[in-house]
Protein backbone atom coordinates (compact mmCIF):
# COMPACT_ATOMS: atom_id res chain seq x y z
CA UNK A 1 119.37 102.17 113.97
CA UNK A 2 119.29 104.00 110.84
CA UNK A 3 116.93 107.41 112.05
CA UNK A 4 114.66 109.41 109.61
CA UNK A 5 112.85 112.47 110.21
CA UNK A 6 110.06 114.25 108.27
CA UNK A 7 110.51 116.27 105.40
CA UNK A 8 106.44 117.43 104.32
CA UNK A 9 104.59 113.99 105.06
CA UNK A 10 105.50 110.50 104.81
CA UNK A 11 104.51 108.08 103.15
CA UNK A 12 103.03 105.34 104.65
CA UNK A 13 101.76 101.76 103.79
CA UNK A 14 99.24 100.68 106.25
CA UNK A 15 98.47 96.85 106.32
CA UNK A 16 95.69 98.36 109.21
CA UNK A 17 94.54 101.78 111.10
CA UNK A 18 97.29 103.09 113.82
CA UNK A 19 95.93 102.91 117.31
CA UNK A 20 95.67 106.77 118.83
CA UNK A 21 98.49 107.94 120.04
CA UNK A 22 101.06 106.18 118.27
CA UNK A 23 103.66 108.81 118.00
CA UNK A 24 105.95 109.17 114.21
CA UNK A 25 109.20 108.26 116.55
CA UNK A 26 108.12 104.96 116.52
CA UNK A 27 107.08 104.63 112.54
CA UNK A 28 110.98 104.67 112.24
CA UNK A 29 111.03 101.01 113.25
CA UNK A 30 110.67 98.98 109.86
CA UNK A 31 109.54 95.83 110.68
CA UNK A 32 108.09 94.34 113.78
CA UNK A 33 104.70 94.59 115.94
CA UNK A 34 104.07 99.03 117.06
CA UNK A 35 101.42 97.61 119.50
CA UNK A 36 100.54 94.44 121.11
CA UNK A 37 96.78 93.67 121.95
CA UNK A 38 96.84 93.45 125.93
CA UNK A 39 93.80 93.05 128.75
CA UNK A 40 94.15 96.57 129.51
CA UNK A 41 94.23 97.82 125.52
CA UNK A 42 92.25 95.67 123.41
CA UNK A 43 93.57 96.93 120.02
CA UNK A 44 94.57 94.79 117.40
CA UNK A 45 98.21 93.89 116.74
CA UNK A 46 99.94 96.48 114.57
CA UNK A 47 102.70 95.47 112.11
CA UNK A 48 104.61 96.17 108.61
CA UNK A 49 103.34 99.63 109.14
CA UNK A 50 106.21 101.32 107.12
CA UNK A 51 107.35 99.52 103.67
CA UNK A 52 109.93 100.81 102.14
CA UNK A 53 108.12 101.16 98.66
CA UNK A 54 105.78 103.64 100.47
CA UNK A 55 108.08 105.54 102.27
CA UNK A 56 108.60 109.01 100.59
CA UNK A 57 109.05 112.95 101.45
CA UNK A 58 111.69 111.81 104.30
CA UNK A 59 115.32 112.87 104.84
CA UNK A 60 117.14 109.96 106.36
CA UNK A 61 120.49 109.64 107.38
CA UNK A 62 122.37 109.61 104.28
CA UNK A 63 123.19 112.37 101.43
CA UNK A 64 120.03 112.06 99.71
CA UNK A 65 116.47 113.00 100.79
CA UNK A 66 113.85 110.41 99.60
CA UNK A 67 111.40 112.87 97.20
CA UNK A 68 108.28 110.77 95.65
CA UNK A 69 110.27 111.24 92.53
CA UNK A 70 113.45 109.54 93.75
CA UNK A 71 111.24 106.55 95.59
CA UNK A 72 109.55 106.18 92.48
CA UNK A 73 112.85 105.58 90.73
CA UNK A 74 114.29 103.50 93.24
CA UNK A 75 110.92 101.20 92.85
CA UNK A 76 111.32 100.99 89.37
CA UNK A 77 115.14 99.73 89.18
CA UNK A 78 113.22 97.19 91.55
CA UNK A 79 110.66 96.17 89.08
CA UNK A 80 113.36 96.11 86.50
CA UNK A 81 115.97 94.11 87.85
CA UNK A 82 113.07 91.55 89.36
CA UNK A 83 113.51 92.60 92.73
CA UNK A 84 109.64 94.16 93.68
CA UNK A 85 108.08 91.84 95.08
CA UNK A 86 104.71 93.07 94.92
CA UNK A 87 106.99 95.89 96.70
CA UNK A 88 107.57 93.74 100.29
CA UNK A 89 111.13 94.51 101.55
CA UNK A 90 112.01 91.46 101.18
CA UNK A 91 112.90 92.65 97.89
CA UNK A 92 116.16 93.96 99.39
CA UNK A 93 117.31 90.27 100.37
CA UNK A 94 116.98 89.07 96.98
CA UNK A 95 120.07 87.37 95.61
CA UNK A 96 120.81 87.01 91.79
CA UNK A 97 118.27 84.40 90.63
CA UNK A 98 115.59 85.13 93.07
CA UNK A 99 117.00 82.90 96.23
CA UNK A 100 116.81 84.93 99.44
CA UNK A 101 119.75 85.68 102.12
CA UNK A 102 118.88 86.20 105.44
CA UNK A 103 122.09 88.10 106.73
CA UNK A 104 121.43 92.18 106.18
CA UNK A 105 124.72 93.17 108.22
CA UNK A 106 126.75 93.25 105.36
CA UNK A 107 126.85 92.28 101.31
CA UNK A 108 126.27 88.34 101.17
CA UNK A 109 129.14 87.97 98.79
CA UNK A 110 127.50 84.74 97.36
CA UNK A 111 128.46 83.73 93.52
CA UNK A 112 125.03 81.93 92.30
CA UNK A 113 125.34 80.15 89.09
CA UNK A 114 121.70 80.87 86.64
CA UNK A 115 122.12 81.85 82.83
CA UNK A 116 124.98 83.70 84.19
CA UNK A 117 127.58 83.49 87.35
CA UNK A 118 126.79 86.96 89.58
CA UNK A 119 127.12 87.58 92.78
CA UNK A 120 124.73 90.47 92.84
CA UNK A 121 122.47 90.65 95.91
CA UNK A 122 119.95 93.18 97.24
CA UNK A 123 117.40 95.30 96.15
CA UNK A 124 119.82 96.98 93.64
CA UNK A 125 121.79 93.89 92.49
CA UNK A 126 124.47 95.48 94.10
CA UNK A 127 127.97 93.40 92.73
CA UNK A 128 130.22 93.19 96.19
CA UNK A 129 132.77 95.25 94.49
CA UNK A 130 130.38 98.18 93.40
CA UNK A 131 128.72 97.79 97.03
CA UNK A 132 132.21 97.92 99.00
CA UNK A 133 132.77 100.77 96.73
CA UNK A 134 129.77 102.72 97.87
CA UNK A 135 129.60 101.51 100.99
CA UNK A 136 132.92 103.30 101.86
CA UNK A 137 131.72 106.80 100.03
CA UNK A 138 129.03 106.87 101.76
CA UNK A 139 129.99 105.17 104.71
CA UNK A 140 127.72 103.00 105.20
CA UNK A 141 127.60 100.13 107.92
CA UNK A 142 125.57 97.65 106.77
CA UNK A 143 122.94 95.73 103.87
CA UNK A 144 119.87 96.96 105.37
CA UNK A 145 117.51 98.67 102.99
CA UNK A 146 118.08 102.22 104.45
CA UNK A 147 121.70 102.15 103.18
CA UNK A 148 120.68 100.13 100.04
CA UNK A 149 118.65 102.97 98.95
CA UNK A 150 121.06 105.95 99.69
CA UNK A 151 123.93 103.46 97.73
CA UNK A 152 121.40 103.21 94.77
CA UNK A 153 120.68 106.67 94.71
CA UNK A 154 124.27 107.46 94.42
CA UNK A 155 125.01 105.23 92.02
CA UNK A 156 122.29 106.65 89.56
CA UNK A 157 124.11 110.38 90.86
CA UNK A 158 127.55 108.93 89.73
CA UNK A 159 125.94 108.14 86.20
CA UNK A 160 124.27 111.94 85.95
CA UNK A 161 120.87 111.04 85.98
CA UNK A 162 119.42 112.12 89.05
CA UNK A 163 119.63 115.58 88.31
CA UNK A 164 117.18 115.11 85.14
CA UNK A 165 114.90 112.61 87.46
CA UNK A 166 114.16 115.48 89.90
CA UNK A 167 113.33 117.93 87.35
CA UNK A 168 111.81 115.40 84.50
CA UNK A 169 111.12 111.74 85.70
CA UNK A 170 112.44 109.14 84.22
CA UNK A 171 112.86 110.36 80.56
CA UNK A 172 114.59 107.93 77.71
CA UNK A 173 118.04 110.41 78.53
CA UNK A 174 117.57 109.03 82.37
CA UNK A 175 116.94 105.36 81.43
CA UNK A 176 119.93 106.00 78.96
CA UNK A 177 122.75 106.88 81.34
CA UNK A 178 121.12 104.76 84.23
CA UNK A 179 122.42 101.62 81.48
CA UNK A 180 125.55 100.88 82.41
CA UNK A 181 124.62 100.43 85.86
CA UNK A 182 121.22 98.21 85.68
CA UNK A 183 121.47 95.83 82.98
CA UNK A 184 117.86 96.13 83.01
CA UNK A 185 117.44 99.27 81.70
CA UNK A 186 117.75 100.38 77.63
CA UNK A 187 119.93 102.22 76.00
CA UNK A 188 118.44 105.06 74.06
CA UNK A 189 118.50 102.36 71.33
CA UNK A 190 116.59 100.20 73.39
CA UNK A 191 118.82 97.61 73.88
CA UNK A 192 120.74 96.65 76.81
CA UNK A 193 124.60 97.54 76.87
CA UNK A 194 125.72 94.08 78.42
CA UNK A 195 123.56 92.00 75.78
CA UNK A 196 121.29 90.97 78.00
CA UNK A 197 117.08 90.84 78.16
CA UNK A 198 115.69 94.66 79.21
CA UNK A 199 112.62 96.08 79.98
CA UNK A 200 111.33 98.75 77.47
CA UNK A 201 111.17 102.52 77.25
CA UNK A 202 107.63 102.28 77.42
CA UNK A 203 107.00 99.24 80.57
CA UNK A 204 109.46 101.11 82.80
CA UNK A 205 107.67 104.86 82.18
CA UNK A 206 104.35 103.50 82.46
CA UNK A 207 105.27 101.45 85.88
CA UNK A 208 107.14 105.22 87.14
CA UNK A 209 104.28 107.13 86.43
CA UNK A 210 101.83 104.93 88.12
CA UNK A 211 104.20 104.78 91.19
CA UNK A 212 104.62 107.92 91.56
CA UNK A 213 100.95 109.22 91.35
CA UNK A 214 100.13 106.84 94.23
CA UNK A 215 102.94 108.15 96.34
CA UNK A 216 101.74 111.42 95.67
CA UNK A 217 98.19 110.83 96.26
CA UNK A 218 99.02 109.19 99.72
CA UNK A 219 101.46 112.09 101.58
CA UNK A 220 99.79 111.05 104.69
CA UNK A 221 98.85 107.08 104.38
């Protein structure tokens, strides 16, 4: 189980209002029912309470505390590399093309054959070499989206731009240096480094700002 405690809130995207009495310990869980509708408690079944677009102003087990700032980053590398969803977690079992892979114990490793041949996977398009990479520096045990996140998060600290994300959002000198890793993502030129389609300047600021308002308007949803 991959544990989280609070930081100053969290984040929280509620499909439906939490019974009373439902304690934060069990929030940690990020999928399945939190309460079952019995004879003796008629309350209606609670589930997806936590999704992992929403979930902000944690420190989780893993180098890197989850600010509104770097959740807001880590849902726009979604948007960009066409893994969002609408923001559902199944967005982290996305495989290159849009096909989905069931198996989150470890990188699916599967070559799929589009425009291109990749076997990038995951909520990151993580390639199995730059995963296993990762995976080891951080030590990391499985696919699931905790460790997805704190491997993304890394990866955008190995290319120097998380330092100027925490002080100044995602600037055009963040989208810059963040490049080379998400094809996605323009150069200060606006064009991608590997040649390939990319979202603008503009489209990926615009979708960061909005994110990020609504995770800081909703500390305590």
């Amino acid at each position: 189980m991959f544990s989280f405690g609070i930081r100053s809130g969290l984040s929280l995207s509620l499909k439906s209002v939490l019974p009373i009495g439902i304690g934060l310990g069990l929030m940690s869980a990020l999928a399945g029912p939190l309460a079952e509708a019995t004879a003796e408690n008629d309350r209606p079944i609670v589930r997806d309470v936590v999704s992992r677009a929403m979930l902000s102003n944690v420190i989780e087990s893993g180098p890197y505390h989850l600010t509104p700032e770097r959740r807001a980053l880590l849902n726009t590398i979604r948007y960009a590399e066409g893994t969002w969803k609408d923001g559902e977690d199944m967005g982290y079992q996305v495989l290159y093309g849009g096909g989905l892979f069931e198996d989150l114990s470890s990188h699916p490793e599967e070559v799929i054959v589009k425009r291109y041949a990749s076997a990038a996977a995951g909520a990151y398009q993580f390639l199995p070499a730059t995963w296993n990479s990762v995976a080891k520096e951080l030590e990391l045990e499985s696919f699931e989206p905790p460790h997805q996140d704190q491997a993304a998060l890394h990866l955008v600290k190995r290319r120097g731009a998380l330092q100027e994300v925490d002080r100044n959002g995602l600037t055009k000198a963040a989208m810059d240096r963040l490049a080379p890793e998400w094809a996605s993502f323009p150069t200060k030129a606006g064009r991608s480094v590997y040649g390939q389609p990319v979202k603008t300047h503009s489209e990926l600021a615009e979708f960061y700002s909005e994110n990020l308002e609504q995770l800081r308007m909703n500390p305590d949803a």
